[in-house]
C-alpha atoms as a PDB file:
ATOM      1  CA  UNK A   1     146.581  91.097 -66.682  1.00  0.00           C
ATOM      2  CA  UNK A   2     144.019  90.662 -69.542  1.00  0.00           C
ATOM      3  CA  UNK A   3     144.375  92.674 -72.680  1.00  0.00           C
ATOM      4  CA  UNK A   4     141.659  94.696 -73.568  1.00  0.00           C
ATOM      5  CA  UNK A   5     139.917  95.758 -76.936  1.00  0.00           C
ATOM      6  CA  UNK A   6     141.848  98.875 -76.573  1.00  0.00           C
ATOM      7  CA  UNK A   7     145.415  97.165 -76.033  1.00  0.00           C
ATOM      8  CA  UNK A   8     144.814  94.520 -78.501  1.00  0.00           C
ATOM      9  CA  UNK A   9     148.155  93.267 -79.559  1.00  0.00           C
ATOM     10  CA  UNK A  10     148.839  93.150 -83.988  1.00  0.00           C
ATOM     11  CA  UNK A  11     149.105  89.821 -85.238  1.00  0.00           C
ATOM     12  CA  UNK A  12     150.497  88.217 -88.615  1.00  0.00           C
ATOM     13  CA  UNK A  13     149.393  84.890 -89.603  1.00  0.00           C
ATOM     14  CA  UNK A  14     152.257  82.857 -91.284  1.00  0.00           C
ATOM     15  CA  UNK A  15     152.354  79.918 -92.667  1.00  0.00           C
ATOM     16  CA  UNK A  16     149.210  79.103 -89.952  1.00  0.00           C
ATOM     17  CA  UNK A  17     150.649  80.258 -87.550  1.00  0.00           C
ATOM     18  CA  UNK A  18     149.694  83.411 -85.469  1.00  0.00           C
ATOM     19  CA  UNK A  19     152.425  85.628 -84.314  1.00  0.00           C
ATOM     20  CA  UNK A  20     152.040  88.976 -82.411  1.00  0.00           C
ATOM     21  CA  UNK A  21     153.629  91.804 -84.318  1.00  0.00           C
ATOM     22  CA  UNK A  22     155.403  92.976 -81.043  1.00  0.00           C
ATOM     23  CA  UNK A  23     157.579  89.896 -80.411  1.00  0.00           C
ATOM     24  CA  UNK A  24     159.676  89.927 -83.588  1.00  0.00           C
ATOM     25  CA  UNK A  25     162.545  91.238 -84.039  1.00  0.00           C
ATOM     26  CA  UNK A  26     163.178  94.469 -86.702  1.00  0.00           C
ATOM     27  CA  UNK A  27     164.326  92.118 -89.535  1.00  0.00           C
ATOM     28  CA  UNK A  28     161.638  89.886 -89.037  1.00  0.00           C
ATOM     29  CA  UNK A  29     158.845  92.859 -89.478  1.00  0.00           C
ATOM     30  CA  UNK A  30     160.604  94.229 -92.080  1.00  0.00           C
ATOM     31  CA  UNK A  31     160.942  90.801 -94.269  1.00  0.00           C
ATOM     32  CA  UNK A  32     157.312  90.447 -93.532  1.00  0.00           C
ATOM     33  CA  UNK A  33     156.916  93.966 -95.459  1.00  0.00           C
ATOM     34  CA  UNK A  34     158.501  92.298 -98.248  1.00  0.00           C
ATOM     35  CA  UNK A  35     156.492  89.488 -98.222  1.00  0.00           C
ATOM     36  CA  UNK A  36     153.322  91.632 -97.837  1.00  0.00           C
ATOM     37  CA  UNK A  37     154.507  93.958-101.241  1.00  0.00           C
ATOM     38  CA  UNK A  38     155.953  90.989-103.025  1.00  0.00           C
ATOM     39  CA  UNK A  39     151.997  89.725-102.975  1.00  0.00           C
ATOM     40  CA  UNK A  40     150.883  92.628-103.817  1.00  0.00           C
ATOM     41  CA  UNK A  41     153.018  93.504-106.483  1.00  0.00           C
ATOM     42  CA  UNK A  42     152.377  89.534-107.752  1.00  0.00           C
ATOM     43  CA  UNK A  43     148.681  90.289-108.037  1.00  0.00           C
ATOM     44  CA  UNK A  44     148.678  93.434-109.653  1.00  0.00           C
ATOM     45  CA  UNK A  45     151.501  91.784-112.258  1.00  0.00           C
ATOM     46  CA  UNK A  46     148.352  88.892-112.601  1.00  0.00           C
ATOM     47  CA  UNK A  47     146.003  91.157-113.473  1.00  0.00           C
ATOM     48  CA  UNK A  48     147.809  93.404-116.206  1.00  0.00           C
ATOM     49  CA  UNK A  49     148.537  90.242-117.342  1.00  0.00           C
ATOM     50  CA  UNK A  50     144.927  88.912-117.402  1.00  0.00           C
ATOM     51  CA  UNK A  51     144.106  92.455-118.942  1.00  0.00           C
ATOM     52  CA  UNK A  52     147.267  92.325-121.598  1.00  0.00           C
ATOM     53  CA  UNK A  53     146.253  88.412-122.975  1.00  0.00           C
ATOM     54  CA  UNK A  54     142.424  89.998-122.992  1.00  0.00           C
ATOM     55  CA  UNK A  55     143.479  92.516-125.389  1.00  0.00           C
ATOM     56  CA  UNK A  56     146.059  90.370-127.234  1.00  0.00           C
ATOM     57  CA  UNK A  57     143.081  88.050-127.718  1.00  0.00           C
ATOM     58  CA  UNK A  58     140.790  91.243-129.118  1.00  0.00           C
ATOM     59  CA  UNK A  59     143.465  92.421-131.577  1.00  0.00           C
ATOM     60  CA  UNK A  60     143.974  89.243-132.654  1.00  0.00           C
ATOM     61  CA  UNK A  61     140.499  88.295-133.468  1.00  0.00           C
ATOM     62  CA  UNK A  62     140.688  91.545-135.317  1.00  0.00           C
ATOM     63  CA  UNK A  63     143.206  90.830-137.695  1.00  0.00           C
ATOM     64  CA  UNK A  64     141.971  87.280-138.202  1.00  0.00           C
ATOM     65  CA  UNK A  65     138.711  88.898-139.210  1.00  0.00           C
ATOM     66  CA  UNK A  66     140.511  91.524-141.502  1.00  0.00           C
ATOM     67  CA  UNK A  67     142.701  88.381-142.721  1.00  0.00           C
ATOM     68  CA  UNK A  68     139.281  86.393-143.487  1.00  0.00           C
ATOM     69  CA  UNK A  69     137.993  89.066-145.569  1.00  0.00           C
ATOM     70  CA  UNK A  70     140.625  89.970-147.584  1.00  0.00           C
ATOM     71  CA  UNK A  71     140.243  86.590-148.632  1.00  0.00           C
ATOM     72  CA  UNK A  72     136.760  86.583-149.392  1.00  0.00           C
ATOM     73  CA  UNK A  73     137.538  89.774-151.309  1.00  0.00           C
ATOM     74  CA  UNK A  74     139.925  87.881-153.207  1.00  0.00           C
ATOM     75  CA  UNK A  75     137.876  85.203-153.842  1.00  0.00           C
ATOM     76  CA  UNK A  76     134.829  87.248-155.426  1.00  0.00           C
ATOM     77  CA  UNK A  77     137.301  89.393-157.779  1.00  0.00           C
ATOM     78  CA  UNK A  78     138.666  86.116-159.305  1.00  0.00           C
ATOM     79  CA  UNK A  79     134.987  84.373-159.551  1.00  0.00           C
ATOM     80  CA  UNK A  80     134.567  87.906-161.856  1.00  0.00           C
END
């Protein structure tokens, strides 16, 4: 019997290898769920992260800045 558009079995590719959805077992689909929200959860970590060292980078610019003329503030009052 060939499958048709309509009975199109769901697959999961792992590790390169295609499996259909409907020929593993309960544990197997479920561990894939983990899997699935593990990578998920792994690239939404990666990207607060990228945002977090973004602004850690900002702020710290800022207070290098602030540092940088305090000194030059420093500098003029004792040239006075």
């Amino acid at each position: 019997m060939d499958e048709t558009p309509d009975t199109k079995q769901e697959t999961v590719l792992i590790n390169g290898e295609e499996h259909n959805v409907a020929d593993l077992s309960q544990e197997q689909v479920t561990l894939i769920n983990h899997v699935s929200d593990l990578d998920r959860k792994s690239r939404q970590i990666n990207f607060s992260l990228e945002q977090t060292l973004g602004a850690q980078n900002h702020f710290m610019g800022l207070l290098n800045a602030s540092l940088e003329a305090k000194s030059d503030d420093k500098a003029v009052n004792e040239n006075k």
